[in-house]
N, C-alpha and C. Protein backbone atom coordinates (compact mmCIF):
# COMPACT_ATOMS: atom_id res chain seq x y z
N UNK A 1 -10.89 80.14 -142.01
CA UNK A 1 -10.78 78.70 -142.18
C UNK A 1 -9.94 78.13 -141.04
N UNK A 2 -9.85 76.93 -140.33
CA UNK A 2 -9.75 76.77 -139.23
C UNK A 2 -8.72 75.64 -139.59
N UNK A 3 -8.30 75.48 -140.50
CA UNK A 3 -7.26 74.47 -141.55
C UNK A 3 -7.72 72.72 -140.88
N UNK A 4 -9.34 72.61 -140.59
CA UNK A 4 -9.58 71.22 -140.13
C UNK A 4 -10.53 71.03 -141.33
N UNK A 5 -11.01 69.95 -142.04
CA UNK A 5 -11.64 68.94 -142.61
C UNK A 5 -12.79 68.53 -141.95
N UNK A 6 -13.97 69.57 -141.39
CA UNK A 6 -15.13 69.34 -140.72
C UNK A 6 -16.43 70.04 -140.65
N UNK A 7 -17.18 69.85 -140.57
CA UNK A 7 -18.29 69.88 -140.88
C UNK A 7 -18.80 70.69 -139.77
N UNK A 8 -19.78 71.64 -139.68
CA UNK A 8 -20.07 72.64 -138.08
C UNK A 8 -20.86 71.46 -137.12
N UNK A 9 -21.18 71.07 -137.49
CA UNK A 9 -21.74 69.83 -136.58
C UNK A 9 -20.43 68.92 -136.17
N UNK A 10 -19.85 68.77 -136.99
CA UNK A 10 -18.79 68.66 -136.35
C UNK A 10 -17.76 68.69 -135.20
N UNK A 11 -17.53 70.50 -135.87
CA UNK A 11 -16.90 71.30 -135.32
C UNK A 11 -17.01 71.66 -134.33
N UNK A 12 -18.70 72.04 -133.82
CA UNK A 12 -19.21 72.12 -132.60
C UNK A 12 -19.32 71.30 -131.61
N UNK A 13 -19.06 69.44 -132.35
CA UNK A 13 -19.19 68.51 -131.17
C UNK A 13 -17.99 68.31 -130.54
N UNK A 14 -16.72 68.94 -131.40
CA UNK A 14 -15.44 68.50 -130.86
C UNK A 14 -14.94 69.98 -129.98
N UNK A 15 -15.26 70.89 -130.28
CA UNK A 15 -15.12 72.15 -128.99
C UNK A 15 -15.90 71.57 -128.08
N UNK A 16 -16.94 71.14 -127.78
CA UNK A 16 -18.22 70.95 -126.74
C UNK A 16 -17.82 70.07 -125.89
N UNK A 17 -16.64 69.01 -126.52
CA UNK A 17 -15.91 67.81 -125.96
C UNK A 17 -14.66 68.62 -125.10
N UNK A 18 -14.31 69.25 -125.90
CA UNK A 18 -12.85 70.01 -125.47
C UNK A 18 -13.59 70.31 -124.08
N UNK A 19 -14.45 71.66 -123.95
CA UNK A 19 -15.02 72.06 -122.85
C UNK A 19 -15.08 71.02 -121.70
N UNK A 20 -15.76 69.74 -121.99
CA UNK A 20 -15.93 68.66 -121.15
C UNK A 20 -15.06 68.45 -120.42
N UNK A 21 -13.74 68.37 -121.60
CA UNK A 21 -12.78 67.89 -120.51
C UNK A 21 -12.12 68.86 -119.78
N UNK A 22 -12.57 70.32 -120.24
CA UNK A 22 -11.82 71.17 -119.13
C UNK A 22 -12.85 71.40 -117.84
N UNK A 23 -13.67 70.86 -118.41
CA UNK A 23 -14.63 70.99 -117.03
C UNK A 23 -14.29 70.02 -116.18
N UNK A 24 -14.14 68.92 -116.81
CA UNK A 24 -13.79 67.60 -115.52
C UNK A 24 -12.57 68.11 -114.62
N UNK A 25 -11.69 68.40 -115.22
CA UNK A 25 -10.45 69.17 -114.59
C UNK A 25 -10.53 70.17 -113.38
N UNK A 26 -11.05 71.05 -114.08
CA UNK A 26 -11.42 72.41 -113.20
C UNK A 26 -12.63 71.92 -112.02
N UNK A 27 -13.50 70.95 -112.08
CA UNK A 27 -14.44 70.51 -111.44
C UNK A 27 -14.05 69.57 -109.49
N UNK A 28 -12.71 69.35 -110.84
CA UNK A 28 -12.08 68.44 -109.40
C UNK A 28 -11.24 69.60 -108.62
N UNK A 29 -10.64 70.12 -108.86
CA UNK A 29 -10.39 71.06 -108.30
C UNK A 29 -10.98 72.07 -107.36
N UNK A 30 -11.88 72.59 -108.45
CA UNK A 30 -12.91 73.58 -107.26
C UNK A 30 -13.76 72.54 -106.33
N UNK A 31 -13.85 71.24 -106.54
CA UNK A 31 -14.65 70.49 -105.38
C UNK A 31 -13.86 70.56 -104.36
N UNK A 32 -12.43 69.85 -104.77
CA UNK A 32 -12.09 69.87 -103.29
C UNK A 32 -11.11 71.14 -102.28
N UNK A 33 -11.62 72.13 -103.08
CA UNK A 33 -10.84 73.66 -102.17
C UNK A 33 -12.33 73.93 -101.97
N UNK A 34 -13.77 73.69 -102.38
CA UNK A 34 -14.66 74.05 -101.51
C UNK A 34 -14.82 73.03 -100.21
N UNK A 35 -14.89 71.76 -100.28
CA UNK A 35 -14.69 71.06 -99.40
C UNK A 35 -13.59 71.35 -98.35
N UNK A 36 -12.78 71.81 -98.61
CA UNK A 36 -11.86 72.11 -97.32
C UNK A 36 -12.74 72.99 -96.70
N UNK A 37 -12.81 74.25 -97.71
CA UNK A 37 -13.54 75.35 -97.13
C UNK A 37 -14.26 74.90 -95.93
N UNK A 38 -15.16 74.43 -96.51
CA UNK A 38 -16.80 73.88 -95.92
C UNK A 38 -16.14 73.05 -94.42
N UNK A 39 -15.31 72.64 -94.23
CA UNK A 39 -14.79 71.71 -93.22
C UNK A 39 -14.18 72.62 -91.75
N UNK A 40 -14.04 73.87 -92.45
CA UNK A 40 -12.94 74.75 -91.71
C UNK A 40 -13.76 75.12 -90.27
N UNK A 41 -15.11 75.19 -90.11
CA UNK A 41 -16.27 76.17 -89.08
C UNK A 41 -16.19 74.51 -88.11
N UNK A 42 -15.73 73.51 -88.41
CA UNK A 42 -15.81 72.34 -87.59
C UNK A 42 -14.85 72.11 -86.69
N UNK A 43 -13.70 72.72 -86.73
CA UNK A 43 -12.39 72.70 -86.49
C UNK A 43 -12.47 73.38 -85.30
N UNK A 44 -11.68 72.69 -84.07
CA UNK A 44 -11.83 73.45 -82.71
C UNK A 44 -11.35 74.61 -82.41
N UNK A 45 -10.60 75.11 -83.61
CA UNK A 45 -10.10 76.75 -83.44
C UNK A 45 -10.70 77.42 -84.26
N UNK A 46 -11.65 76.98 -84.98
CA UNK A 46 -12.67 78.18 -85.40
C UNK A 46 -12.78 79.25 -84.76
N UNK A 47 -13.27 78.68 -83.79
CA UNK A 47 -14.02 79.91 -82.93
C UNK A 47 -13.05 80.94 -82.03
N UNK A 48 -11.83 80.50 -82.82
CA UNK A 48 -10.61 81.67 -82.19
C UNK A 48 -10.16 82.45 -83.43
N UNK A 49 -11.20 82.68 -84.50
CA UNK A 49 -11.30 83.53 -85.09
C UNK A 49 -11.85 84.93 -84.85
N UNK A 50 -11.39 86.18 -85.25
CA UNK A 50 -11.53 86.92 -85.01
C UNK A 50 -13.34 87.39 -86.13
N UNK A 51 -13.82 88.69 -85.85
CA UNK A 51 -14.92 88.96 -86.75
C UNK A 51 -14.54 89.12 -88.13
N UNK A 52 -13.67 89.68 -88.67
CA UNK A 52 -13.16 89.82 -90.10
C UNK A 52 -12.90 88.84 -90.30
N UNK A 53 -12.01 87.68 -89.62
CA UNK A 53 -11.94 86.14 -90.11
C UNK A 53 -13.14 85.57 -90.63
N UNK A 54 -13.81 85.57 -89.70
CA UNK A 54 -14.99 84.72 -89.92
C UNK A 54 -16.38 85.38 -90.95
N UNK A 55 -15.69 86.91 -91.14
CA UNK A 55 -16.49 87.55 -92.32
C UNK A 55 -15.87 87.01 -93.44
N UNK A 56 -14.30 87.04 -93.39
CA UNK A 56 -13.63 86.71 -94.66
C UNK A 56 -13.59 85.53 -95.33
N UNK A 57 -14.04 84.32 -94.03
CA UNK A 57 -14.53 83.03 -94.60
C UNK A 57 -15.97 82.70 -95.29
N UNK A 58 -16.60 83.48 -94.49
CA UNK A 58 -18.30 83.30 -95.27
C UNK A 58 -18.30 83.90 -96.90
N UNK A 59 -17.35 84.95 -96.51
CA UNK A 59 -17.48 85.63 -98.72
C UNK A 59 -16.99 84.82 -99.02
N UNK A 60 -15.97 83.98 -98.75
CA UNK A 60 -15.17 82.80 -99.96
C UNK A 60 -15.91 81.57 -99.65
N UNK A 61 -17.22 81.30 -99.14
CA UNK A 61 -17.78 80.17 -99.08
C UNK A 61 -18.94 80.89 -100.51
N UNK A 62 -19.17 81.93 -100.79
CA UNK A 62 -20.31 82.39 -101.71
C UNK A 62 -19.40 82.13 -103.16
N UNK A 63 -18.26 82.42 -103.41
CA UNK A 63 -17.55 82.12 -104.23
C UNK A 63 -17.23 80.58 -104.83
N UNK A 64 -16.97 79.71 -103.48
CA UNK A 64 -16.88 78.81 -103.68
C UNK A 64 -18.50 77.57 -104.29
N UNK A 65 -18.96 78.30 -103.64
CA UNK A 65 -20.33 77.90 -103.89
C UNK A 65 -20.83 78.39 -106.00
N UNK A 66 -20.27 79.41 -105.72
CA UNK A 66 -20.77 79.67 -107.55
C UNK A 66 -20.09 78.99 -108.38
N UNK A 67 -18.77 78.96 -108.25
CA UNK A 67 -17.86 78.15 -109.17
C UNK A 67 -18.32 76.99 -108.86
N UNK A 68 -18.67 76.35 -108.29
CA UNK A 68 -19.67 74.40 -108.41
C UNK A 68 -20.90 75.05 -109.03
N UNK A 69 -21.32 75.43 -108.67
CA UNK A 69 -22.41 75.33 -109.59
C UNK A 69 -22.46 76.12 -111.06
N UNK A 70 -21.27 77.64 -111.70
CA UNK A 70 -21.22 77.41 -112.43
C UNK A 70 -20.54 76.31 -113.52
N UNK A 71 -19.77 75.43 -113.05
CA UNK A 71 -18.87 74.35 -113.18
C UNK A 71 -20.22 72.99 -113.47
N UNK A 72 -20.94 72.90 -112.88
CA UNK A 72 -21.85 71.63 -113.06
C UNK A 72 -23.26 72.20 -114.09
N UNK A 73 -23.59 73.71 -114.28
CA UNK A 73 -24.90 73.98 -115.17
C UNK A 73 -24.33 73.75 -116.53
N UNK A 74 -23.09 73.87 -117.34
CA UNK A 74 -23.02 73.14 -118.38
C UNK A 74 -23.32 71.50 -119.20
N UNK A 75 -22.72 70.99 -117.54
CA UNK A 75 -23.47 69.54 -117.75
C UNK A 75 -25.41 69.27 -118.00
N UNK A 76 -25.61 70.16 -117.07
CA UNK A 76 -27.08 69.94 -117.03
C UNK A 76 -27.43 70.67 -117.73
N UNK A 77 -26.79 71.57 -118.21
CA UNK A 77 -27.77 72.15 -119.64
C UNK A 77 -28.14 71.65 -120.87
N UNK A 78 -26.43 70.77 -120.93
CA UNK A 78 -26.28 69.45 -122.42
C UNK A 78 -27.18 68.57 -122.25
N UNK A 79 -27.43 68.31 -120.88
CA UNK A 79 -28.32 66.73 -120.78
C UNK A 79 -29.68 67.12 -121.10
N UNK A 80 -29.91 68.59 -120.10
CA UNK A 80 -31.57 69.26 -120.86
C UNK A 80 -31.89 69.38 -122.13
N UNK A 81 -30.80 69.69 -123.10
CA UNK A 81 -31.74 70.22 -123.95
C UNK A 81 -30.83 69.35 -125.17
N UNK A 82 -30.35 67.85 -124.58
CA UNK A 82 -29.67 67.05 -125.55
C UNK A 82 -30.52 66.33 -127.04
N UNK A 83 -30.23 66.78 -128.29
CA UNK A 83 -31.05 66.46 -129.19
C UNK A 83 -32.00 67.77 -129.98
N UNK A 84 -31.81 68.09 -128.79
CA UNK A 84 -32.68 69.92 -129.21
C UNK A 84 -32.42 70.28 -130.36
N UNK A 85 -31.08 69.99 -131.17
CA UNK A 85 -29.94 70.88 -132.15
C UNK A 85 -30.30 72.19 -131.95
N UNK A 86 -28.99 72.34 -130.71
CA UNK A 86 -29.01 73.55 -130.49
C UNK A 86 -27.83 73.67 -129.50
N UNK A 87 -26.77 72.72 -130.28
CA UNK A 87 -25.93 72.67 -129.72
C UNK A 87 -24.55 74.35 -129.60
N UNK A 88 -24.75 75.00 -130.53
CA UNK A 88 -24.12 75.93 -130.53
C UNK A 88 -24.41 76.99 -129.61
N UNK A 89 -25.80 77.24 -129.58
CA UNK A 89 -25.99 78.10 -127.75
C UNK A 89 -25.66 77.30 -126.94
N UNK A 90 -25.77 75.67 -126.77
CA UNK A 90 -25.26 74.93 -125.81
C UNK A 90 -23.84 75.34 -125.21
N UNK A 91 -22.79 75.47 -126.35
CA UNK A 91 -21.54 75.95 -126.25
C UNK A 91 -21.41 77.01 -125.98
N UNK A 92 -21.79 78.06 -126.53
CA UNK A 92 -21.78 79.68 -126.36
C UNK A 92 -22.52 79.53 -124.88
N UNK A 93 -23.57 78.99 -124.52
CA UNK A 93 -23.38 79.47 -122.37
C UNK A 93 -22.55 79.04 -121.66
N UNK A 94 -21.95 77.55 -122.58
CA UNK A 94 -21.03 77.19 -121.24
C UNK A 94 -20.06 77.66 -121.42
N UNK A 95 -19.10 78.82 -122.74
CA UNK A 95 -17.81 78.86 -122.29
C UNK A 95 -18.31 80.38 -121.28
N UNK A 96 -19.52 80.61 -121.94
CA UNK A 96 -19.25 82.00 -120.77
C UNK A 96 -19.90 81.55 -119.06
N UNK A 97 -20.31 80.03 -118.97
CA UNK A 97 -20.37 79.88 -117.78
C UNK A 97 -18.50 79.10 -117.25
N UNK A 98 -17.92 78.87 -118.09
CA UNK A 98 -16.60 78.55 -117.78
C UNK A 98 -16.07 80.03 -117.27
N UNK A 99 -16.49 80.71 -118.40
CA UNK A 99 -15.31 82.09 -118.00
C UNK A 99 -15.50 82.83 -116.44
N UNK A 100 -16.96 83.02 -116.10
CA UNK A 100 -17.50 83.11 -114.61
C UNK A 100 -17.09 82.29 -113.78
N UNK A 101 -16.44 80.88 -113.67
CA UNK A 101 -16.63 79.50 -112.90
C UNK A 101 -14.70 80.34 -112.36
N UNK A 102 -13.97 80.47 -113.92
CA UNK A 102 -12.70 80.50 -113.74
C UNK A 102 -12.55 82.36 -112.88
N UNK A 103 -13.53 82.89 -113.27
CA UNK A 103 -13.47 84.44 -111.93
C UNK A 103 -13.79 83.80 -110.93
N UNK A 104 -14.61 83.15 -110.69
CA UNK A 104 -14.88 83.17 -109.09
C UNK A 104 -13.82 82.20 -108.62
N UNK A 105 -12.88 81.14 -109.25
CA UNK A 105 -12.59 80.12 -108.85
C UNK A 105 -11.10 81.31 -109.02
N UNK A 106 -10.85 82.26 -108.97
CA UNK A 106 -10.01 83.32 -108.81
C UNK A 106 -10.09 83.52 -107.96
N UNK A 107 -11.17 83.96 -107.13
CA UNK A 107 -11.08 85.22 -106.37
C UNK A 107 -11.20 84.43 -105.28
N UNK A 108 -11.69 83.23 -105.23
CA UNK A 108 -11.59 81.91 -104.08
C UNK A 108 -10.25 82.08 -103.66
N UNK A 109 -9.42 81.63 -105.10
CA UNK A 109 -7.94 81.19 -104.51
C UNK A 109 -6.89 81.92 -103.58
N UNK A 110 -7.60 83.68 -104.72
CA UNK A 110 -6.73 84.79 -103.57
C UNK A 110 -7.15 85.07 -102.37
N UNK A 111 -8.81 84.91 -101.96
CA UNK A 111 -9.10 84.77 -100.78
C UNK A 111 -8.69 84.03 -100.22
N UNK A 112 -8.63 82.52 -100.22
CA UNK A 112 -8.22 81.63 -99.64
C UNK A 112 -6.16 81.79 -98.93
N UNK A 113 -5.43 82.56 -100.32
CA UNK A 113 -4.78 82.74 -99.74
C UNK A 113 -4.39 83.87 -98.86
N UNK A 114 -4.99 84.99 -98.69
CA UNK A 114 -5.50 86.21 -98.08
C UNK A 114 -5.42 85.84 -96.52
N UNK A 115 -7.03 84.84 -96.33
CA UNK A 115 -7.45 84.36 -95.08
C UNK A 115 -6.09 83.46 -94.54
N UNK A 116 -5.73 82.57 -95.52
CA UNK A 116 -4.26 81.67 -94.95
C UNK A 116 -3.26 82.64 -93.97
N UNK A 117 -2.58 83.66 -94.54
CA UNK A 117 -1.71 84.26 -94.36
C UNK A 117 -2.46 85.24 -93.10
N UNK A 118 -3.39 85.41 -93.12
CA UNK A 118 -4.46 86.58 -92.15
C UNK A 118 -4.18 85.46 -90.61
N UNK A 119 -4.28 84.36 -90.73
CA UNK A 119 -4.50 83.43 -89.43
C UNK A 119 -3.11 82.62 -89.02
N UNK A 120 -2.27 82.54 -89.66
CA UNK A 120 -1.22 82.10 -90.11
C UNK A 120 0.04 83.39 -89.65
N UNK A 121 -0.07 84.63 -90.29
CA UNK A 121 1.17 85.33 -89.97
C UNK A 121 0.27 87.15 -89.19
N UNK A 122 0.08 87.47 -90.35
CA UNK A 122 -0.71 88.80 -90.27
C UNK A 122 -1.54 89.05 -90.78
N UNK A 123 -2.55 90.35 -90.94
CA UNK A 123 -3.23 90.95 -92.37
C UNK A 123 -2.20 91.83 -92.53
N UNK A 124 -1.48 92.59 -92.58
CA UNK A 124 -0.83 92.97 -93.17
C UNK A 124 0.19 91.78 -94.25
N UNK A 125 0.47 90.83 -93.85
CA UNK A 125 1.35 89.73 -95.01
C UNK A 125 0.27 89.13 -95.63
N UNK A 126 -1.45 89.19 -94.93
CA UNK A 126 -2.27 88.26 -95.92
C UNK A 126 -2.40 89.61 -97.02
N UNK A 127 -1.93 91.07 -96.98
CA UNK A 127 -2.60 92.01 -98.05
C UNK A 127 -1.76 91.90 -99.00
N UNK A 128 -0.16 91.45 -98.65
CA UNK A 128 0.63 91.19 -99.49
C UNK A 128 0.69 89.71 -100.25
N UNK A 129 0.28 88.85 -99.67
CA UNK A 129 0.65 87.33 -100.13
C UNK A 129 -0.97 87.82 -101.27
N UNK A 130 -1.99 88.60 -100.55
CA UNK A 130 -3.26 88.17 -101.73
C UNK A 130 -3.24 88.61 -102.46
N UNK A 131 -2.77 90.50 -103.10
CA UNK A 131 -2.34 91.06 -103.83
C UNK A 131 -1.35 90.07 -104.62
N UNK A 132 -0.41 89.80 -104.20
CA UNK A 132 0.54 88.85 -105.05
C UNK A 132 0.23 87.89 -105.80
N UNK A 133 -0.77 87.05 -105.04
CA UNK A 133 -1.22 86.09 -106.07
C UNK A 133 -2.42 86.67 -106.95
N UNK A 134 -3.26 87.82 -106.79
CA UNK A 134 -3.79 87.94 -107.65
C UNK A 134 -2.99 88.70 -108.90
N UNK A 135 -1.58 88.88 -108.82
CA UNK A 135 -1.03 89.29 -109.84
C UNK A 135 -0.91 88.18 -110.58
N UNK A 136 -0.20 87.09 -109.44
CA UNK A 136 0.41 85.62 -110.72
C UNK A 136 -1.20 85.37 -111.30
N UNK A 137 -2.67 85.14 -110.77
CA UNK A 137 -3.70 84.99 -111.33
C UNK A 137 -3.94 85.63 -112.72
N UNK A 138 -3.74 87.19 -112.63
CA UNK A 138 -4.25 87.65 -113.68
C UNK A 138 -3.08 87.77 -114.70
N UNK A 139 -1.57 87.45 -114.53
CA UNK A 139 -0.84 87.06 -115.57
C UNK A 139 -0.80 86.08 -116.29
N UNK A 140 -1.25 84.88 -115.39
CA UNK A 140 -1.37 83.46 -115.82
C UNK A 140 -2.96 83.62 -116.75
N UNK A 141 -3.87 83.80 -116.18
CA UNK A 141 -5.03 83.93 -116.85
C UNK A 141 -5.68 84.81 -117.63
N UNK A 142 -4.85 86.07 -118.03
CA UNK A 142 -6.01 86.83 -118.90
C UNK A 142 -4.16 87.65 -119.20
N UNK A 143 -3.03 88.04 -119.20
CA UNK A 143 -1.95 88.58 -120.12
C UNK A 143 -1.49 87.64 -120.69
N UNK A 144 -0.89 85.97 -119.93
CA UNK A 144 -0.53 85.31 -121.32
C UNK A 144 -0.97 84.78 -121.71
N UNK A 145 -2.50 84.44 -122.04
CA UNK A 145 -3.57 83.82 -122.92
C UNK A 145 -3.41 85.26 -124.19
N UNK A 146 -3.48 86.35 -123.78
CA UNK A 146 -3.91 87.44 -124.58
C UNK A 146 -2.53 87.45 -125.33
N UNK A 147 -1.75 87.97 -124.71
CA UNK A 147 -0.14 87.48 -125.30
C UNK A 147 -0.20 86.48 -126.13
N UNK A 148 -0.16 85.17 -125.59
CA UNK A 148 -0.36 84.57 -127.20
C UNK A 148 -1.14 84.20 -127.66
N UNK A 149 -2.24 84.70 -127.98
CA UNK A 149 -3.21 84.98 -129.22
C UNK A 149 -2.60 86.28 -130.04
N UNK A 150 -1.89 87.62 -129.58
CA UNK A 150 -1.48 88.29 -130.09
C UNK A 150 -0.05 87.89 -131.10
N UNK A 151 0.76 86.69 -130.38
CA UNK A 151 1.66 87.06 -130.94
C UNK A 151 1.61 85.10 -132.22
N UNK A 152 0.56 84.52 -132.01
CA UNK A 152 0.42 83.67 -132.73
C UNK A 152 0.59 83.83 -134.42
N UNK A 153 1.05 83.35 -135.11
CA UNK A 153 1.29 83.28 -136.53
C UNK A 153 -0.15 83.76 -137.04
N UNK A 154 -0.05 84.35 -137.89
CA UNK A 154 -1.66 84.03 -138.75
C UNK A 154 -1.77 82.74 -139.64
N UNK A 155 -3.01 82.08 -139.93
CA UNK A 155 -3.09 80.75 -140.32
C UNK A 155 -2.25 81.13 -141.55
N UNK A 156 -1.86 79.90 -142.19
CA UNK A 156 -1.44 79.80 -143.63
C UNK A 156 -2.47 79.37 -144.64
N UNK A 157 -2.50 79.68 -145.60
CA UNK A 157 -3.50 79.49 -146.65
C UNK A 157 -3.15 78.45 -147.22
């Protein structure tokens, strides 16, 4: 029992909303760290990139590229198949297209800071600065989400 006063039609329209708005959020975000991305090959020192640079920028443009588009197929899936009632697979693809949007929009960030530190200081400080943040990543996103769901009360009756 979920201790709310609602109906699954309900229930399902107000998670489906929740999602929305974490999509608008997360949407603005991954737009504009792909947009930088995308801006970077224009820049007159591009081309004083080395070959691993410019390998290490093209994988975080494939990344960046999935998280927009897994980030925008929830929208267009609601609008496709709006009325269908069938809103509960509606929900069930998009949180698992959220959960994919929020890996790749991971592995962007540690790349991104990887390549920063690679052009910027060393690869040896980008192996440390990217390692590092993919620690704060996966503490922030998958130990204390899990943490507290573990250590949450059980409902009251």
């Amino acid at each position: 029992m979920s201790g709310r006063d609602e109906t699954e039609e309900e229930r399902l329209d107000r998670k489906f909303d929740d999602l929305l708005q974490e999509l608008r959020v997360m949407q603005t975000g991954a737009q504009l760290t792909a947009g930088f991305l995308l801006t970077l090959p224009f820049q007159s020192s591009f081309g004083d990139l080395d070959d691993f640079q410019r390998t290490t920028y093209l994988v975080l443009v494939v990344p960046a590229a999935l998280t927009t588009l897994f980030l925008l197929s929830p929208v267009v899936i609601h609008r496709r198949l709006s009325g269908e009632h069938v809103k509960d697979r509606i929900l069930a693809a998009a949180q698992r297209l959220v959960a994919a949007a929020v890996t790749t929009l991971s592995l962007m960030i540690t790349g991104i800071i990887f390549f920063t530190f690679d052009m910027v200081i060393d690869r040896s400080a980008a192996l440390v600065a990217g390692i590092g943040i993919g620690l704060v990543i996966t503490a922030l996103l998958l130990v204390l989400p899990t943490y507290l769901s573990r250590s949450a009360s059980p409902p009251r009756s």
